[in-house]
N, C-alpha and C. Protein backbone atom coordinates (compact mmCIF):
# COMPACT_ATOMS: atom_id res chain seq x y z
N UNK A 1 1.15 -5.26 -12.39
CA UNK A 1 1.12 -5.78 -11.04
C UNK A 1 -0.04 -5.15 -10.29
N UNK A 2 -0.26 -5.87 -9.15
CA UNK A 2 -1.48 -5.18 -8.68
C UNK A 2 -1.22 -4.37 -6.44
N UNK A 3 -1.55 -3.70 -6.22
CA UNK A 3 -1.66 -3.41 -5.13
C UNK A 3 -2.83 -3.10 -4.72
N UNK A 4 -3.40 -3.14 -3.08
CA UNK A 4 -4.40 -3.44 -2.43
C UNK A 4 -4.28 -1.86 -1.63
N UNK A 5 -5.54 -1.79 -1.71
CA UNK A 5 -5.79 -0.72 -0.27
C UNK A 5 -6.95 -1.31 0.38
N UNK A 6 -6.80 -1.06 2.00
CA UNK A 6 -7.51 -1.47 2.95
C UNK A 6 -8.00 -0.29 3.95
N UNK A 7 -9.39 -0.95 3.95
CA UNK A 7 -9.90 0.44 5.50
C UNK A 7 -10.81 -0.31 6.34
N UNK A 8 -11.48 0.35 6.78
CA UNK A 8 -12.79 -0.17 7.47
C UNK A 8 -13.73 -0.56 6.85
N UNK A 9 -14.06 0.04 5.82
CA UNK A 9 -15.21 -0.10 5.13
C UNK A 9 -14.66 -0.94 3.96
N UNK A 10 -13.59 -1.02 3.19
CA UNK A 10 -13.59 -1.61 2.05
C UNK A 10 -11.93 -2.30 1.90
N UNK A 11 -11.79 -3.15 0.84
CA UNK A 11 -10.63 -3.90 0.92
C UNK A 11 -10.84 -3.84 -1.34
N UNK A 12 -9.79 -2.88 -1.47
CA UNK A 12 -10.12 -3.12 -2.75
C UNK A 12 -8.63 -3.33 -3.63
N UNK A 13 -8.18 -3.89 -5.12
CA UNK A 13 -7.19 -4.15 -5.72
C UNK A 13 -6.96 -2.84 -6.53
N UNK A 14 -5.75 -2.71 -7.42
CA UNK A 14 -5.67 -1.50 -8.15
C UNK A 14 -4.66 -1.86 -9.17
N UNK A 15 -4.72 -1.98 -10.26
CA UNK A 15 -3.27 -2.54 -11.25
C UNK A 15 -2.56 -1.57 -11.24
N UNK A 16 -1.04 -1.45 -11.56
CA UNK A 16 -0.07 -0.24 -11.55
C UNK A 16 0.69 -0.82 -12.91
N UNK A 17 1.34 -0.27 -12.95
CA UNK A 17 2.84 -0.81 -14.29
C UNK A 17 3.94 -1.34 -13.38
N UNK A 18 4.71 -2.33 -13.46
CA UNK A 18 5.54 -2.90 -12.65
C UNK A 18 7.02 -1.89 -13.15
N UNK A 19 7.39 -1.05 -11.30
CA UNK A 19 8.21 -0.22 -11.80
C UNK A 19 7.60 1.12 -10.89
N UNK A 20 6.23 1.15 -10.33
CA UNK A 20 5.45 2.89 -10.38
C UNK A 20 5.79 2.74 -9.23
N UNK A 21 6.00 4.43 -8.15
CA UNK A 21 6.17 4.59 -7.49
C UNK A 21 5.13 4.95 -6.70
N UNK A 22 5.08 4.92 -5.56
CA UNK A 22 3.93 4.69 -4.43
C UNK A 22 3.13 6.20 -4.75
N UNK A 23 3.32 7.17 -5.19
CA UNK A 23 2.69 8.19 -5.58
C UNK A 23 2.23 8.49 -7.23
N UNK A 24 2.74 7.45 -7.52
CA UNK A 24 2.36 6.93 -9.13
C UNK A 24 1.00 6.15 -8.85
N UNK A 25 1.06 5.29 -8.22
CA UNK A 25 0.18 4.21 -7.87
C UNK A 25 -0.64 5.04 -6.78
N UNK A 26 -0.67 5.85 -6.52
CA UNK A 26 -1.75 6.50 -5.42
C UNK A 26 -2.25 7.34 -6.81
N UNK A 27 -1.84 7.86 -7.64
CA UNK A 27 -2.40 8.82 -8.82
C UNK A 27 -3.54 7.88 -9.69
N UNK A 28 -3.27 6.36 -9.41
CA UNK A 28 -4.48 5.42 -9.75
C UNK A 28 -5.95 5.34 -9.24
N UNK A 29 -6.01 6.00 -7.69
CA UNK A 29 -6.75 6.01 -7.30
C UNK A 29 -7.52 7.55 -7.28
N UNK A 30 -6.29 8.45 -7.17
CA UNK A 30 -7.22 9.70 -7.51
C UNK A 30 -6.11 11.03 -7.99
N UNK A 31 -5.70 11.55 -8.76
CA UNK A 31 -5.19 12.25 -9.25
C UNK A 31 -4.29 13.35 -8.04
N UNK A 32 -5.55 13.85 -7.18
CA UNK A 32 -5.11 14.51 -5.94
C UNK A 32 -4.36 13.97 -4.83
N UNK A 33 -4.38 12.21 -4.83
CA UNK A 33 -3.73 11.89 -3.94
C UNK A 33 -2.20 11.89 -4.18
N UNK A 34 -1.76 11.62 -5.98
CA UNK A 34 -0.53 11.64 -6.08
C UNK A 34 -0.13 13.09 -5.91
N UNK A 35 -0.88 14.01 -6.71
CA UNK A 35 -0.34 15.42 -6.18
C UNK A 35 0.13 16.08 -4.71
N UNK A 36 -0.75 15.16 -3.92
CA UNK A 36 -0.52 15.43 -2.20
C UNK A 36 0.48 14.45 -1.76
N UNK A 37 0.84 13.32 -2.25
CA UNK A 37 1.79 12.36 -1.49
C UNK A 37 2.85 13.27 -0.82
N UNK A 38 2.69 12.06 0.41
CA UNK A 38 3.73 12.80 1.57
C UNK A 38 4.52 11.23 1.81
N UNK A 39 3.62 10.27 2.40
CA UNK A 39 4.18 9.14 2.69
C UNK A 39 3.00 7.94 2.49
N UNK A 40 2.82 6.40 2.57
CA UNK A 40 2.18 5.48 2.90
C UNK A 40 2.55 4.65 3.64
N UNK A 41 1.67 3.80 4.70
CA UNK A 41 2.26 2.96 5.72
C UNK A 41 1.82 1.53 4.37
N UNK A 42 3.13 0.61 4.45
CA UNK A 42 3.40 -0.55 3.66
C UNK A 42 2.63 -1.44 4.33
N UNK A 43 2.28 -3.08 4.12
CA UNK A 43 2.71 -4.48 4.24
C UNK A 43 2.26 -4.82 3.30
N UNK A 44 3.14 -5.87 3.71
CA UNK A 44 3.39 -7.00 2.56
C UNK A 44 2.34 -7.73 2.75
N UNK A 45 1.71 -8.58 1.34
CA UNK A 45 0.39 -9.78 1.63
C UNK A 45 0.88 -10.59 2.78
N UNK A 46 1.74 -11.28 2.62
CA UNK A 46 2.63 -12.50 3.02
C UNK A 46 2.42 -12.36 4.28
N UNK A 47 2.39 -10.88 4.97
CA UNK A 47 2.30 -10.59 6.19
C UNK A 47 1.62 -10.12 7.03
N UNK A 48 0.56 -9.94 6.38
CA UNK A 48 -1.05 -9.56 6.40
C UNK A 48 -1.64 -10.97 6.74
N UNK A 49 -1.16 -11.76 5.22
CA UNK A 49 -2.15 -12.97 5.98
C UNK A 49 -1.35 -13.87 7.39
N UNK A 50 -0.05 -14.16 7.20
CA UNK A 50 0.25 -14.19 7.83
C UNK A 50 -0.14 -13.93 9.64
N UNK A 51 -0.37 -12.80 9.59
CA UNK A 51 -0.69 -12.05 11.02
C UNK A 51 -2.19 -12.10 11.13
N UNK A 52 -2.66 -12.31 10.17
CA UNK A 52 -4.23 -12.37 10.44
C UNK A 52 -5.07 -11.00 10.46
N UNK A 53 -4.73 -9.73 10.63
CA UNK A 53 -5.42 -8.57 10.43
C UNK A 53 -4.44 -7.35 10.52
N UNK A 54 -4.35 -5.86 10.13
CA UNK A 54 -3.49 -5.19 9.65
C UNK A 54 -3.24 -4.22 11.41
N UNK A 55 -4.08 -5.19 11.91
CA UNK A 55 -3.73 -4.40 13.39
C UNK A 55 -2.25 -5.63 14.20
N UNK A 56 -2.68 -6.54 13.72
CA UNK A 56 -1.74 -7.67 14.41
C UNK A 56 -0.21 -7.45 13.46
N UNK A 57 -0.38 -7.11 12.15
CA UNK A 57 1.11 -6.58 11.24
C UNK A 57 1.41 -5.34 11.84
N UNK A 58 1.00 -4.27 12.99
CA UNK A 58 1.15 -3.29 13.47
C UNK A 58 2.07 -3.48 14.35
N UNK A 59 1.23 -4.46 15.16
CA UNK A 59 1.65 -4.71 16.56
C UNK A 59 2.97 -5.62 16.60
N UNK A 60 3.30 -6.51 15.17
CA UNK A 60 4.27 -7.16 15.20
C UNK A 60 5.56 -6.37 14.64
N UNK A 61 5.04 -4.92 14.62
CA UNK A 61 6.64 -3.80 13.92
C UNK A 61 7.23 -4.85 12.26
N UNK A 62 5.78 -4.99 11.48
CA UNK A 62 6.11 -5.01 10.03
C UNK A 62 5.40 -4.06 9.14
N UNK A 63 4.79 -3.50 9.54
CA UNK A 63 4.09 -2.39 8.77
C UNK A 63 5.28 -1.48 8.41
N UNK A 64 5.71 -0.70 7.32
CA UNK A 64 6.28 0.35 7.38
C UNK A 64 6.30 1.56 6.43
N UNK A 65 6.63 2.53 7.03
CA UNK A 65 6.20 3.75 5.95
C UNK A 65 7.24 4.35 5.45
N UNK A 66 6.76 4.37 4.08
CA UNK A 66 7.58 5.05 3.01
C UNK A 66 7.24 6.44 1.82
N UNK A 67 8.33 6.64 1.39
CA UNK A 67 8.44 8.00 1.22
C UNK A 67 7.81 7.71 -0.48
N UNK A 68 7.92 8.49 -0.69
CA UNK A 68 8.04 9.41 -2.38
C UNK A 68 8.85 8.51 -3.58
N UNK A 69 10.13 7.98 -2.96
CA UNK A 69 10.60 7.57 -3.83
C UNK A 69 10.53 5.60 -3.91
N UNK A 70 9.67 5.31 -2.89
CA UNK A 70 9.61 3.57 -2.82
C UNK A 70 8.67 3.59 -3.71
N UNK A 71 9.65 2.41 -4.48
CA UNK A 71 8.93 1.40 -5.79
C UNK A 71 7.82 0.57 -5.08
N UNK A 72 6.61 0.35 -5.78
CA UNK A 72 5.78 -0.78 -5.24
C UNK A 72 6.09 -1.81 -5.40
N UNK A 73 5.53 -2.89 -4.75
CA UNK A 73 6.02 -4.36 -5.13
C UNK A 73 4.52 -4.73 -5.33
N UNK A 74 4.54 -5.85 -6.27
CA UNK A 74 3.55 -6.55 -6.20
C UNK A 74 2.80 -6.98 -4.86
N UNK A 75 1.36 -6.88 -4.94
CA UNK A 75 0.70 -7.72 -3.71
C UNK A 75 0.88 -6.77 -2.22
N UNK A 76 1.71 -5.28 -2.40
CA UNK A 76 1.60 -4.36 -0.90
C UNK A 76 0.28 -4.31 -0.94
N UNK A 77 -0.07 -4.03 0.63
CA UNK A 77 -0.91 -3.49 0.60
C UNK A 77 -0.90 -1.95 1.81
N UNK A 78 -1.56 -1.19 0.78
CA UNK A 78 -1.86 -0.07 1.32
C UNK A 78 -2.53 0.89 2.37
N UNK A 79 -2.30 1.38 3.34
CA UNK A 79 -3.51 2.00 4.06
C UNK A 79 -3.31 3.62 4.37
């Protein structure tokens, strides 16, 4: 499965194993980030595009942050 991270500068994909946990799937991007996981703020695609930009999924109270032990889903995206 795949999950997204988003910033200012870049909007990029990341494959995981369907099943990894949000600090599993942060260890995709850099070894130190799974070692440091504390939390990530969620959305869903659906609700991203939906809303049109990750400030408008803010403002509509669907963004949400999760711990250590949330499974990824296909298509989150990350920030």
């Amino acid at each position: 499965q795949t999950y997204l991270t988003a910033g200012p500068k870049e909007a990029r994909a990341w494959t995981i194993h369907q099943g990894w946990t949000a600090p599993q799937a942060a260890g995709v991007i850099h070894t130190d980030f799974q070692k440091g996981f504390i939390k990530a703020e969620v959305i869903s695609y659906a609700d991203l595009v939906e809303a049109g930009s990750v400030a408008a999924v803010r403002a509509a109270g669907k963004a949400r942050i999760e711990g250590k032990d949330y499974v990824m889903a296909d298509g989150d995206v990350v920030e």
